[in-house]
N, C-alpha and C. Protein backbone atom coordinates (compact mmCIF):
# COMPACT_ATOMS: atom_id res chain seq x y z
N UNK A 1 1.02 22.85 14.24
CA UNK A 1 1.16 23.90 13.24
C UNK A 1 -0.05 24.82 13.29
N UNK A 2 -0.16 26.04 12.09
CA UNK A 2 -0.91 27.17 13.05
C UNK A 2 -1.99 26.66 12.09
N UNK A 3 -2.88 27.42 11.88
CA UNK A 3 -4.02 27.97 10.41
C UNK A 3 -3.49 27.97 9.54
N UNK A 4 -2.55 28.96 9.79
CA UNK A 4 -1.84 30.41 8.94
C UNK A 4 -0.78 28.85 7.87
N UNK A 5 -0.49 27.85 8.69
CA UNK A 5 0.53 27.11 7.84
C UNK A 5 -0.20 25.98 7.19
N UNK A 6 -1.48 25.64 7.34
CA UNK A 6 -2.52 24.98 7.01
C UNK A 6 -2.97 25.46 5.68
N UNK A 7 -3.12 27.02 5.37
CA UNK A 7 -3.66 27.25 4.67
C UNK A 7 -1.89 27.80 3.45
N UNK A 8 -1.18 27.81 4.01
CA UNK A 8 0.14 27.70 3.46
C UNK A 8 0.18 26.26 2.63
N UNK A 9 0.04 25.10 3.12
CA UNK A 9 -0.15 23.79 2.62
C UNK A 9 -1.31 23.67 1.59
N UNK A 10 -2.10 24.21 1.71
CA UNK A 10 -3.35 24.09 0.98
C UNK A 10 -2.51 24.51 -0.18
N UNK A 11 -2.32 26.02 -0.50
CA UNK A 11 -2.05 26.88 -1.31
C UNK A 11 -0.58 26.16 -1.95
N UNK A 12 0.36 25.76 -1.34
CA UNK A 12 1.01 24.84 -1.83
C UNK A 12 0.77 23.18 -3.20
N UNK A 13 -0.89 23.03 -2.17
CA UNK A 13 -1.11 21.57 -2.84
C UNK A 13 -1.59 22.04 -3.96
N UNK A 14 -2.53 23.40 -4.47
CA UNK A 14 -2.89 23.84 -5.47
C UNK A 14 -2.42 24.36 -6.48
N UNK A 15 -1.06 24.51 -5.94
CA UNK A 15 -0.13 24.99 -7.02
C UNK A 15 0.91 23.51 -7.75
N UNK A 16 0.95 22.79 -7.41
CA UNK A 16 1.46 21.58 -7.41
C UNK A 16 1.41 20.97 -8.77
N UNK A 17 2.25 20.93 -9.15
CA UNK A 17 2.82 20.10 -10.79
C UNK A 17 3.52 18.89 -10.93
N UNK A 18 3.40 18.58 -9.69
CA UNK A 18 4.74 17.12 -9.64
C UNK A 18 4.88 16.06 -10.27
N UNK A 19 3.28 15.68 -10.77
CA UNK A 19 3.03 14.80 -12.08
C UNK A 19 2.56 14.95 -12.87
N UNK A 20 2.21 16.65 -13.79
CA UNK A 20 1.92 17.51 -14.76
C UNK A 20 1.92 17.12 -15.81
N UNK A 21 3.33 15.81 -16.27
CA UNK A 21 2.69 15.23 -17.52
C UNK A 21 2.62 13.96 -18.11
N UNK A 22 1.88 13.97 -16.60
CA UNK A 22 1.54 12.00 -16.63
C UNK A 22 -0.23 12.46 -16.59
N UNK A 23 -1.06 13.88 -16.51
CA UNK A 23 -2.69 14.49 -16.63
C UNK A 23 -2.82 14.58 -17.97
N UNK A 24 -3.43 13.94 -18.24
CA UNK A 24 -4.24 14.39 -19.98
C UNK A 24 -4.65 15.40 -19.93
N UNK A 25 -5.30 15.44 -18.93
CA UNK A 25 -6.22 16.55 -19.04
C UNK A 25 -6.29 18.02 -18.18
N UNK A 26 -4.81 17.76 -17.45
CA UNK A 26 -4.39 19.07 -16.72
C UNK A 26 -4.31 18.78 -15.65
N UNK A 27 -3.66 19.67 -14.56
CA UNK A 27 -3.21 19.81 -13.34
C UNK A 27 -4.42 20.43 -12.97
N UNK A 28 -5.43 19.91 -11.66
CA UNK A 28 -6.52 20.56 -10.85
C UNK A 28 -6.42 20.04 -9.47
N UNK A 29 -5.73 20.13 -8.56
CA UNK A 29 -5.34 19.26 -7.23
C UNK A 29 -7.19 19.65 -6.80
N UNK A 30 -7.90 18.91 -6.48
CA UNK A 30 -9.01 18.93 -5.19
C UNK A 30 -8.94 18.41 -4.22
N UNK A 31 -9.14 19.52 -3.26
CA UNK A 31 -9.04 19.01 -1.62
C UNK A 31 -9.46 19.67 -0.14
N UNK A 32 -9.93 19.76 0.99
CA UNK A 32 -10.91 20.19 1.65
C UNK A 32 -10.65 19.90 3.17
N UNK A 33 -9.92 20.64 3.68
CA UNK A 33 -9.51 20.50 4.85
C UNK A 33 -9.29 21.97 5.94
N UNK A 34 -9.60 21.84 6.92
CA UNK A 34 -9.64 22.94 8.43
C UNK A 34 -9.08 22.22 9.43
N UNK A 35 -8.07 22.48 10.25
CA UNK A 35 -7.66 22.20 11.74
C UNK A 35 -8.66 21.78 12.27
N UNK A 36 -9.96 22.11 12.64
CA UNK A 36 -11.33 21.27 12.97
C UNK A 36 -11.47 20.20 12.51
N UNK A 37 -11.64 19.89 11.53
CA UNK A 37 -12.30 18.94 10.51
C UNK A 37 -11.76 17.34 11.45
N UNK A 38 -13.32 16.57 12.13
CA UNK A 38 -12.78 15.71 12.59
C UNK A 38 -13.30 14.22 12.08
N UNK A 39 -13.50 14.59 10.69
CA UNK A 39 -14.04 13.12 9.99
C UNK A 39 -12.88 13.90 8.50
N UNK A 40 -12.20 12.53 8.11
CA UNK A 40 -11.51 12.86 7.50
C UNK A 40 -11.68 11.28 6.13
N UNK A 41 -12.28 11.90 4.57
CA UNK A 41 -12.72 11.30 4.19
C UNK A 41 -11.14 11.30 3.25
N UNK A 42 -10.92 9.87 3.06
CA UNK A 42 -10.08 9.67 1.99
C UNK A 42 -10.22 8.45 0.94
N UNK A 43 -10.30 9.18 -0.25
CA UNK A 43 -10.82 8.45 -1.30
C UNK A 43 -9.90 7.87 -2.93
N UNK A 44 -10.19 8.13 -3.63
CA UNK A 44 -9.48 7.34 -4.77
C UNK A 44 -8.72 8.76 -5.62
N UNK A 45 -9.23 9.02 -6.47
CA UNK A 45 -9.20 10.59 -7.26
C UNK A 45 -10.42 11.14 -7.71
N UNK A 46 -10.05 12.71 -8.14
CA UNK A 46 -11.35 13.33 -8.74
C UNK A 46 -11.60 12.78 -9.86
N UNK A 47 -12.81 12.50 -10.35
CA UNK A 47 -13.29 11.78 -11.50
C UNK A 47 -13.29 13.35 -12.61
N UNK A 48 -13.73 12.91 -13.74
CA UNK A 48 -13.48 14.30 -14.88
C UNK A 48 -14.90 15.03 -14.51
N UNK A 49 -15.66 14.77 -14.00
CA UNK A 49 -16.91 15.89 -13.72
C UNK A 49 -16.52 17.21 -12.34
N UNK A 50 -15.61 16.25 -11.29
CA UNK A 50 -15.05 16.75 -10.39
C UNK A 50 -13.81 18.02 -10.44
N UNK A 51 -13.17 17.33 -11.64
CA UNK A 51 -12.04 17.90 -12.20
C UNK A 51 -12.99 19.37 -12.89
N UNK A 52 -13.94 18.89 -13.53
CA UNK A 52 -14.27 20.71 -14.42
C UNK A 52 -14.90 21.18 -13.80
N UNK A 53 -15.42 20.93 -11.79
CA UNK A 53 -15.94 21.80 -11.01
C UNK A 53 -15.31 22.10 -10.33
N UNK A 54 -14.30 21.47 -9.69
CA UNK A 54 -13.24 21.68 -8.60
C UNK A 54 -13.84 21.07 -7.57
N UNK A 55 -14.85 20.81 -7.28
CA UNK A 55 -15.44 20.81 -5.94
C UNK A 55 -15.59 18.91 -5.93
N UNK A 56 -14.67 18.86 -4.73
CA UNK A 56 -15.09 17.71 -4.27
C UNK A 56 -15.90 16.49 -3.93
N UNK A 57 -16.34 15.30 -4.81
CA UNK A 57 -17.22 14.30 -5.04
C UNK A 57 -18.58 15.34 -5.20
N UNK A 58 -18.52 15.73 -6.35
CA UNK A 58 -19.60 16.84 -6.93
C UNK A 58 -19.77 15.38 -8.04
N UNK A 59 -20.50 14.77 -8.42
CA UNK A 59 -20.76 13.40 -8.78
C UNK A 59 -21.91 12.27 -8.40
N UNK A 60 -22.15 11.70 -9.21
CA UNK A 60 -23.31 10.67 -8.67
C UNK A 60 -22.47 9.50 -7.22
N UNK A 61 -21.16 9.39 -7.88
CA UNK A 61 -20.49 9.04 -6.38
C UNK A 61 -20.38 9.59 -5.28
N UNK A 62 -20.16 11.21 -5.22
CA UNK A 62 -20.22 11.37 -3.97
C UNK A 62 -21.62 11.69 -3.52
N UNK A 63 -22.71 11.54 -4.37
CA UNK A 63 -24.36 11.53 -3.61
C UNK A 63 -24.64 10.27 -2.99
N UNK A 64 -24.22 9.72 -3.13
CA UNK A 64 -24.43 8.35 -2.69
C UNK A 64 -23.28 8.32 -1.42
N UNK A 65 -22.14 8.63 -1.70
CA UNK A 65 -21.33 8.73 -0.19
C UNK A 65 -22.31 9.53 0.35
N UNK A 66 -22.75 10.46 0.46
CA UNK A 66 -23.63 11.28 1.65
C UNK A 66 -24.76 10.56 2.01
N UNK A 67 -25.18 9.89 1.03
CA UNK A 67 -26.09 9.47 1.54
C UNK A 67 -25.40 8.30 2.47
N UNK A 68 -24.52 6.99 2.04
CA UNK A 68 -24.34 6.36 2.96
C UNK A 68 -23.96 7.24 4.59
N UNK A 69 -23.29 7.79 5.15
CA UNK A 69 -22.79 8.60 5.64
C UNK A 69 -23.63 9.56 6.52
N UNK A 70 -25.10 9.70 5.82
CA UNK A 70 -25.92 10.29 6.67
C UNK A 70 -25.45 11.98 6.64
N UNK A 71 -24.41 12.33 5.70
CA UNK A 71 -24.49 13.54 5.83
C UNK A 71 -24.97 14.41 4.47
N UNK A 72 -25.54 15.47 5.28
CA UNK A 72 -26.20 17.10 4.02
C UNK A 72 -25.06 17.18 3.73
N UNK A 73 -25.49 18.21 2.45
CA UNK A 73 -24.24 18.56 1.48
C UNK A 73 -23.66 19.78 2.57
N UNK A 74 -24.52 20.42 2.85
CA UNK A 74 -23.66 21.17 3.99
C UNK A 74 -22.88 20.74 4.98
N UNK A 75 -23.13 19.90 5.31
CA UNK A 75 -22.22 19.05 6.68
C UNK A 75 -20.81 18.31 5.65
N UNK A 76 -21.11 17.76 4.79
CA UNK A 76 -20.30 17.76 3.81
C UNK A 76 -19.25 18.22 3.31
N UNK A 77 -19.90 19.72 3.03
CA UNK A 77 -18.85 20.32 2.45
C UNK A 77 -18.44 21.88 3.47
N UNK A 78 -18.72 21.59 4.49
CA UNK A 78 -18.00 22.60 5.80
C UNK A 78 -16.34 21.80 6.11
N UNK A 79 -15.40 22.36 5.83
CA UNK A 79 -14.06 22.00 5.57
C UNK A 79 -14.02 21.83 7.29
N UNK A 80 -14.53 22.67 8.14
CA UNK A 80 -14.41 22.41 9.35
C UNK A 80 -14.92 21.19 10.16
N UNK A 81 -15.78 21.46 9.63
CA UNK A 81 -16.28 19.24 9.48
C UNK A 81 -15.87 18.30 9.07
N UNK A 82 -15.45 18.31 8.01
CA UNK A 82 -15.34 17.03 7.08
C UNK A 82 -13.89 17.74 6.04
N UNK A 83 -12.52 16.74 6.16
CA UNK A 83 -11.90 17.00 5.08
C UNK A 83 -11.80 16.13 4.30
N UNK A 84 -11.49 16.50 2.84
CA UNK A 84 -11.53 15.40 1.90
C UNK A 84 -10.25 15.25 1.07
N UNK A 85 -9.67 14.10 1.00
CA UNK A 85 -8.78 14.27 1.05
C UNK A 85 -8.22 12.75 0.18
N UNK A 86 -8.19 13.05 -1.24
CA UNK A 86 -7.81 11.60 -1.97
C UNK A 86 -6.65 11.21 -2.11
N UNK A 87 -6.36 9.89 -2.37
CA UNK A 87 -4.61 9.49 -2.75
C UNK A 87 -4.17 10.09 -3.54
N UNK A 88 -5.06 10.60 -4.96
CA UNK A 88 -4.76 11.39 -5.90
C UNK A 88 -5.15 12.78 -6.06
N UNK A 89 -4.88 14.20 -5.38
CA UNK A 89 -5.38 14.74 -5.99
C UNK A 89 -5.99 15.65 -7.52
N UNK A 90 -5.79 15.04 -8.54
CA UNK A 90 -6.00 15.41 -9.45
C UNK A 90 -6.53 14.21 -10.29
N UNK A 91 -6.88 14.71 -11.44
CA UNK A 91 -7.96 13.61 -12.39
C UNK A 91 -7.15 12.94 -12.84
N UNK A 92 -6.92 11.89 -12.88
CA UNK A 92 -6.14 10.92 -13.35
C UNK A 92 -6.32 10.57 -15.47
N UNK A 93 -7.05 10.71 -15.77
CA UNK A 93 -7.73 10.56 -16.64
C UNK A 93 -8.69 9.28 -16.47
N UNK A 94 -9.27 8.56 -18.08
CA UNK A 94 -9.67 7.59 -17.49
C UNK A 94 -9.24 6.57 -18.83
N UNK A 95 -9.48 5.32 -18.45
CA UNK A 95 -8.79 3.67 -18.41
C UNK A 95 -10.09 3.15 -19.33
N UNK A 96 -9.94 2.12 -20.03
CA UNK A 96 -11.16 1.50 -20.78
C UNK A 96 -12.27 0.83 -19.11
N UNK A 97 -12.38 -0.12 -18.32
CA UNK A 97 -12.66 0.01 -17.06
C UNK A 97 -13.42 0.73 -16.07
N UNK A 98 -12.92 2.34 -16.68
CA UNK A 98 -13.04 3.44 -16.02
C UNK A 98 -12.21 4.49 -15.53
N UNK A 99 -11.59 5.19 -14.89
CA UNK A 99 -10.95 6.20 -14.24
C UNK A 99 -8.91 5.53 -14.35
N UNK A 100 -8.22 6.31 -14.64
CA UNK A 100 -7.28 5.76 -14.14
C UNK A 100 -6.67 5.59 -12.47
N UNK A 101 -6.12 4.43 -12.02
CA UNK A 101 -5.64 4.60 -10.94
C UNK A 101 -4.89 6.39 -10.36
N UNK A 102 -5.43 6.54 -8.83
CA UNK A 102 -4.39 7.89 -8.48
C UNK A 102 -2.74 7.98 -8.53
N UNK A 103 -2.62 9.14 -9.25
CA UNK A 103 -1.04 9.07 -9.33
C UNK A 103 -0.71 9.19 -8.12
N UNK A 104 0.51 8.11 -8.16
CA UNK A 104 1.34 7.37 -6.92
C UNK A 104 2.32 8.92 -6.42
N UNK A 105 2.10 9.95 -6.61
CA UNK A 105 2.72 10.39 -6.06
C UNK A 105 2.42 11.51 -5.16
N UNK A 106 1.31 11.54 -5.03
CA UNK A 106 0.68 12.79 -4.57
C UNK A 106 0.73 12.07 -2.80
N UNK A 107 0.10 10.60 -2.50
CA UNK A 107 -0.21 10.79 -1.06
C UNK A 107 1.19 10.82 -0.30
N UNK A 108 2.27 10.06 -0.53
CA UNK A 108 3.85 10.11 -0.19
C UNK A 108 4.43 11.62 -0.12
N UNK A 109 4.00 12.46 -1.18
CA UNK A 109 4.46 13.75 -0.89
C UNK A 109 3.28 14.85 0.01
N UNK A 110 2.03 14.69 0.08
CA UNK A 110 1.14 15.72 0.95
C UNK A 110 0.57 15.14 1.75
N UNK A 111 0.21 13.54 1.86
CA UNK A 111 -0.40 13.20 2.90
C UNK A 111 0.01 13.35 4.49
N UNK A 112 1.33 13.25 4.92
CA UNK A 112 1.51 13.35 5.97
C UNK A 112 1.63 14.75 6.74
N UNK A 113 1.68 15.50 5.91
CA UNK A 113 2.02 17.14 6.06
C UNK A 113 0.15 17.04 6.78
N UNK A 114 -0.50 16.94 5.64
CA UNK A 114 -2.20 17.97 5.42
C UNK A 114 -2.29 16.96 6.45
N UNK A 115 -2.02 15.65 7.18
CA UNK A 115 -3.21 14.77 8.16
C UNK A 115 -2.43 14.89 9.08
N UNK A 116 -1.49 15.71 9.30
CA UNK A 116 -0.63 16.10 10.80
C UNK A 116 -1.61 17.25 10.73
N UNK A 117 -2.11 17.99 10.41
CA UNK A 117 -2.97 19.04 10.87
C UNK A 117 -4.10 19.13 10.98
N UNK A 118 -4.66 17.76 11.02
CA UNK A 118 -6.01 17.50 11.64
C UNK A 118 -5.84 16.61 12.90
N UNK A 119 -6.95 17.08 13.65
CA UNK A 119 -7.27 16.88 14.71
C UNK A 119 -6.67 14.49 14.82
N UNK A 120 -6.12 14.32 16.26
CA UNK A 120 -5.41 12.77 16.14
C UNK A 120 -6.43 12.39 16.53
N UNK A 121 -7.85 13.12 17.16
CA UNK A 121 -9.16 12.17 17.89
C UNK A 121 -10.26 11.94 16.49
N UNK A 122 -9.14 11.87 15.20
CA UNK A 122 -10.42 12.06 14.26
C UNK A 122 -11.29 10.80 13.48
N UNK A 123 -11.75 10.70 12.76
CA UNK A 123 -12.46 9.58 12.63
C UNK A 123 -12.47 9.51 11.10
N UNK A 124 -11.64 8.83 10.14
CA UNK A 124 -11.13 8.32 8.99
C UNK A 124 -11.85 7.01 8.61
N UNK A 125 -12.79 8.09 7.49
CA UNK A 125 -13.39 6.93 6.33
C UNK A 125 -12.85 6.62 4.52
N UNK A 126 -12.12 5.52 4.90
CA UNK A 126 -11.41 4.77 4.14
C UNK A 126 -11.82 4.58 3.08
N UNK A 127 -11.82 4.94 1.52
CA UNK A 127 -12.66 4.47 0.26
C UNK A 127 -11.50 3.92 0.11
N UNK A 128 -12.31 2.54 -1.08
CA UNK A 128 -11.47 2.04 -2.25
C UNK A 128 -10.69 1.29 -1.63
N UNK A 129 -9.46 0.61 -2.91
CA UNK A 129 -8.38 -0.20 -2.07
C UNK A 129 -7.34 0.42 -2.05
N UNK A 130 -6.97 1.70 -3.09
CA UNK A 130 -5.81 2.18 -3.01
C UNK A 130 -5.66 2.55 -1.40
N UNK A 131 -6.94 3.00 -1.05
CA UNK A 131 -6.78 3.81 0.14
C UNK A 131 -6.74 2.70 1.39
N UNK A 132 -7.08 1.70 1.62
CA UNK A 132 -7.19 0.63 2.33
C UNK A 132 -6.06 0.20 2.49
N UNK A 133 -5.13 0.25 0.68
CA UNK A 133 -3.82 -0.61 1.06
C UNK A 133 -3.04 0.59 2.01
N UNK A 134 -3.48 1.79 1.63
CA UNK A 134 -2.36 2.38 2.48
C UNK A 134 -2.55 2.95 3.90
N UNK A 135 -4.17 2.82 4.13
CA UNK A 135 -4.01 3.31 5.56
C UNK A 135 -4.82 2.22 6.17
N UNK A 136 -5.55 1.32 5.92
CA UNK A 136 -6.13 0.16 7.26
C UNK A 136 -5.08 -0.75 7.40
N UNK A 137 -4.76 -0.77 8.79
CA UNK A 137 -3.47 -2.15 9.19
C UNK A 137 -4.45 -3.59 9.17
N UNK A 138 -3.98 -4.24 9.21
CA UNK A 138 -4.44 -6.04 9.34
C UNK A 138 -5.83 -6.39 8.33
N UNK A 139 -5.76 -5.22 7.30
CA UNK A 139 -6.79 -5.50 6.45
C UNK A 139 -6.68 -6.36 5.67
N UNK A 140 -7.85 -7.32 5.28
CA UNK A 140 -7.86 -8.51 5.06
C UNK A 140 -7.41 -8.65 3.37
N UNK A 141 -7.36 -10.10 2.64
CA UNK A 141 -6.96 -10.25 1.16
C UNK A 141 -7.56 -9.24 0.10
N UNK A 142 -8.98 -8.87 0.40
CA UNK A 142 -9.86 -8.44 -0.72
C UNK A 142 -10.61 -7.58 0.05
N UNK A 143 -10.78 -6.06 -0.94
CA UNK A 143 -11.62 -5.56 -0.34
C UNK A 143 -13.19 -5.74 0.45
N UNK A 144 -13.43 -6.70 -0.06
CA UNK A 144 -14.94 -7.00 0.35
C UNK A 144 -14.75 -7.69 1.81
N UNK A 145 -13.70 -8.63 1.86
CA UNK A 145 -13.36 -9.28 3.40
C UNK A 145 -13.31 -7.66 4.15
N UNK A 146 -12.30 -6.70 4.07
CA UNK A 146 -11.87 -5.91 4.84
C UNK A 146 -13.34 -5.07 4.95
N UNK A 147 -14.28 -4.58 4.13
CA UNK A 147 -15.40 -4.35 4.25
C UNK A 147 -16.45 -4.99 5.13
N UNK A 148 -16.63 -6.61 5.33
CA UNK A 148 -16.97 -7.10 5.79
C UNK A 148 -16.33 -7.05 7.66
N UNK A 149 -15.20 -7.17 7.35
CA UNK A 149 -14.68 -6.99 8.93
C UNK A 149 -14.47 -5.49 9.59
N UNK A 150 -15.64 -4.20 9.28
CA UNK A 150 -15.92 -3.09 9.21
C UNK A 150 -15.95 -3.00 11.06
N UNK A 151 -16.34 -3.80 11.66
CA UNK A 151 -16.86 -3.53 13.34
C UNK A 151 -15.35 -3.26 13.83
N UNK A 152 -14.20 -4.62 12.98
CA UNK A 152 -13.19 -3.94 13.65
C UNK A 152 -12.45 -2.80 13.58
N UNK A 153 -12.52 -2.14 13.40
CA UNK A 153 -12.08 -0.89 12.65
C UNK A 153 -12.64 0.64 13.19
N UNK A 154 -13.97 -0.26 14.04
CA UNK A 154 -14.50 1.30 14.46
C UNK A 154 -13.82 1.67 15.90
N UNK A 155 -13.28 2.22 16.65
CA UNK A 155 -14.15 3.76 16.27
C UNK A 155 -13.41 4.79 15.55
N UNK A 156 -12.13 4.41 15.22
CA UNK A 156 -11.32 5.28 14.33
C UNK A 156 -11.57 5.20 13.03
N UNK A 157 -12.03 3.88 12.28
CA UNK A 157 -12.20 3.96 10.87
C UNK A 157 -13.15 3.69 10.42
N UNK A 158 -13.81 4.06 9.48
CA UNK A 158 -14.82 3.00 8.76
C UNK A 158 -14.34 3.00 6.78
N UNK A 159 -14.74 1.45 6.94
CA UNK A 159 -13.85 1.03 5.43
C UNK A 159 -15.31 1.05 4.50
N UNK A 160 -15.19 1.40 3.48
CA UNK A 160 -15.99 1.69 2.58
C UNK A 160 -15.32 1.33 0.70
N UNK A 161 -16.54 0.23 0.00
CA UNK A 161 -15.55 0.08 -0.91
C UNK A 161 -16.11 1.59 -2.06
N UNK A 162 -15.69 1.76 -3.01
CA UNK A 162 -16.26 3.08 -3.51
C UNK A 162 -17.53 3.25 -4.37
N UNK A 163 -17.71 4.48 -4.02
CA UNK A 163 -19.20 4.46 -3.74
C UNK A 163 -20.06 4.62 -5.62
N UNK A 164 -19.59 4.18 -6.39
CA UNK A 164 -18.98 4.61 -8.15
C UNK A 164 -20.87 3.41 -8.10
N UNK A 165 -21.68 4.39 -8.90
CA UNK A 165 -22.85 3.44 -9.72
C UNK A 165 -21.93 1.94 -10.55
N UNK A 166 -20.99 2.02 -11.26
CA UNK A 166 -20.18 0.58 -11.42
C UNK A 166 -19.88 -0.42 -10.73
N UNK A 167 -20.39 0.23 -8.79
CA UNK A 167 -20.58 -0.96 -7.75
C UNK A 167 -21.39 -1.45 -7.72
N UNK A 168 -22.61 -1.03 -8.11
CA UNK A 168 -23.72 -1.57 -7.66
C UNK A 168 -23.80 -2.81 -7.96
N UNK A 169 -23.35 -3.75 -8.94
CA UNK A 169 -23.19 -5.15 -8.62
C UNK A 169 -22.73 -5.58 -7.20
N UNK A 170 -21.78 -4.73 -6.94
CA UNK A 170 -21.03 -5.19 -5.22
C UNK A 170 -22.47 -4.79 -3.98
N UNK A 171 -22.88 -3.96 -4.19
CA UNK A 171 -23.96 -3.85 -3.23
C UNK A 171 -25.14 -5.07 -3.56
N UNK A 172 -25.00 -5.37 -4.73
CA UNK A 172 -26.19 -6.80 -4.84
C UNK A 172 -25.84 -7.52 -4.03
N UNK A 173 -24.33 -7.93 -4.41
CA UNK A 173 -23.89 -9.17 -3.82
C UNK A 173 -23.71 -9.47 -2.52
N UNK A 174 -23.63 -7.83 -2.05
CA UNK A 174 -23.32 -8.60 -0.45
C UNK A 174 -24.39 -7.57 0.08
N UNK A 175 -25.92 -7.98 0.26
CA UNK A 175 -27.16 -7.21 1.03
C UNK A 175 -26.52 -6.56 2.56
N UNK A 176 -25.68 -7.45 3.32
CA UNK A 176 -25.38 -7.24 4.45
C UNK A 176 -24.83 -5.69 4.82
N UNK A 177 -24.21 -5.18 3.91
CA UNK A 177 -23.58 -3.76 3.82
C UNK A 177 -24.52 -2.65 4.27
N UNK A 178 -25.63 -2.82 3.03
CA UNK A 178 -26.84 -2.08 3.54
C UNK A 178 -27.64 -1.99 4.94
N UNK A 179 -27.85 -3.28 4.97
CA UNK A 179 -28.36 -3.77 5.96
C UNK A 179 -28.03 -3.59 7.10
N UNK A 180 -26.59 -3.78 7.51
CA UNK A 180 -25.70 -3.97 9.04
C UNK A 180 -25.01 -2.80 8.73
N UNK A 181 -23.84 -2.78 8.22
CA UNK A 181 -23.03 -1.64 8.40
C UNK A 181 -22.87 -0.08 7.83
N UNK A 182 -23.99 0.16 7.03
CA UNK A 182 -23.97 1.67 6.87
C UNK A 182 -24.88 2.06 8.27
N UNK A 183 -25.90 1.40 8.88
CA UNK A 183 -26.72 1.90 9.93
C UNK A 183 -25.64 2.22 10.60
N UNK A 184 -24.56 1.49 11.27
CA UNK A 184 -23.45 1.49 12.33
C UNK A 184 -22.82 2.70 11.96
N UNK A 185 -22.18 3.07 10.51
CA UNK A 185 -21.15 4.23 9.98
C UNK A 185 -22.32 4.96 10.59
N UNK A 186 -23.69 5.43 10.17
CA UNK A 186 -24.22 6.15 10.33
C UNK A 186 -24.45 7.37 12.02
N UNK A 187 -24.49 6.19 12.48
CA UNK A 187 -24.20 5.83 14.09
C UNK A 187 -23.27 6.69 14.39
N UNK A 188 -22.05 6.45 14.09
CA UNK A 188 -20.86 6.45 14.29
C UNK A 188 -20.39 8.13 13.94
N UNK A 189 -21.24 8.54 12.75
CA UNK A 189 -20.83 10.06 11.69
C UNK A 189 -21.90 10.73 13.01
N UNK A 190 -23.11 10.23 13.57
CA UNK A 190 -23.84 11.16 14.01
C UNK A 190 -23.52 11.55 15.51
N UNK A 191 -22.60 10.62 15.94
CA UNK A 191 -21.67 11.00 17.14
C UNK A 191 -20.87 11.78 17.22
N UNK A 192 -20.15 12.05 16.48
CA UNK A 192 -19.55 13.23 15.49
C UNK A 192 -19.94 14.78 15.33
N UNK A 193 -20.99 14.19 14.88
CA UNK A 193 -21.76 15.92 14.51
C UNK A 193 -22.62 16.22 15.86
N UNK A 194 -22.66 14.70 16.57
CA UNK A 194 -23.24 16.02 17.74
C UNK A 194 -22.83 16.96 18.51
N UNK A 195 -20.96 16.12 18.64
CA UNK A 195 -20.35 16.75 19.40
C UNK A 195 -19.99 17.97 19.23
N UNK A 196 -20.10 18.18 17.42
CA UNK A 196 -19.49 19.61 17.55
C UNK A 196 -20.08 20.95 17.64
């Protein structure tokens, strides 16, 4: 497909009401994608800080994804680099817990359209479990196993559980993350950006 129908899809996903009144707090689809773009980040939903900027993991979560990730906010947020691209796009509201789960209906109706128009040599980093259950195959019982079994997965994926300050118990618990496998993602994102 061309640009021209890329940016047809975009303009489509932004106009989009399909679960309009299951939002407390309104219809705001966020999302970040170019025919280039050959790291393709897919994550949970926009949280409500995200939602009243528009702009994608604009949040203490997504500073911390860049930082794991090794990338500037510019490398970041160049659509030709990097698309972003959640199960939910829009704010879900939020849950006593935290955030509500992404409405189930957004990746079934735009996901396959918007990730047919990125590049098939691309390199997909996996947040969360919504996103795990639906795109890592032979991923293990619990996110933390499938996290843990991160080597298999490269060079097309890297699994990441989400990157929310409410993890940071999960980063206590398992030192190894820090330690072994963000160096490797890191590795992995800077192979990436050299090429292009």
């Amino acid at each position: 497909m061309s640009t021209t129908s890329l940016t047809k899809l975009l303009a489509d996903i932004a106009s989009c009401t399909v679960c309009a009144e299951h939002l407390p707090h309104g219809v705001r689809p966020v999302v970040q994608a170019a025919e280039s773009a050959r790291i393709v980040i897919i994550g949970q939903a926009p949280g409500r800080r995200v939602h009243e900027s528009g702009i994608p993991w604009d949040d203490p979560s997504g500073k911390t994804l860049r930082d794991w990730l090794g990338l500037s906010d510019d490398q970041f947020y160049d659509p030709g680099t990097v698309a972003l691209v959640p199960m939910g796009f829009c704010y879900p509201g939020s849950a006593p817990s935290g955030d509500k789960p992404p409405r189930p209906e957004c990746a079934p109706l735009w996901h396959e359209p918007l990730l047919g128009q990125l590049p098939s040599d691309r390199l997909e980093v996996i947040i969360g479990t919504y996103a795990q259950k639906r795109y890592v195959e032979n991923r293990a019982k619990t996110l933390t196993e499938t996290v843990a079994n991160w080597a298999s997965y490269l060079p097309a994926q890297i699994v990441l559980p989400h990157p929310s300050p409410r993890n940071r118990h999960w980063l206590t618990k398992n030192p190894w993350f820090e330690a072994e496998t963000l160096p490797a993602f890191r590795h992995r994102i800077g192979e990436l950006i050299a090429a292009l």
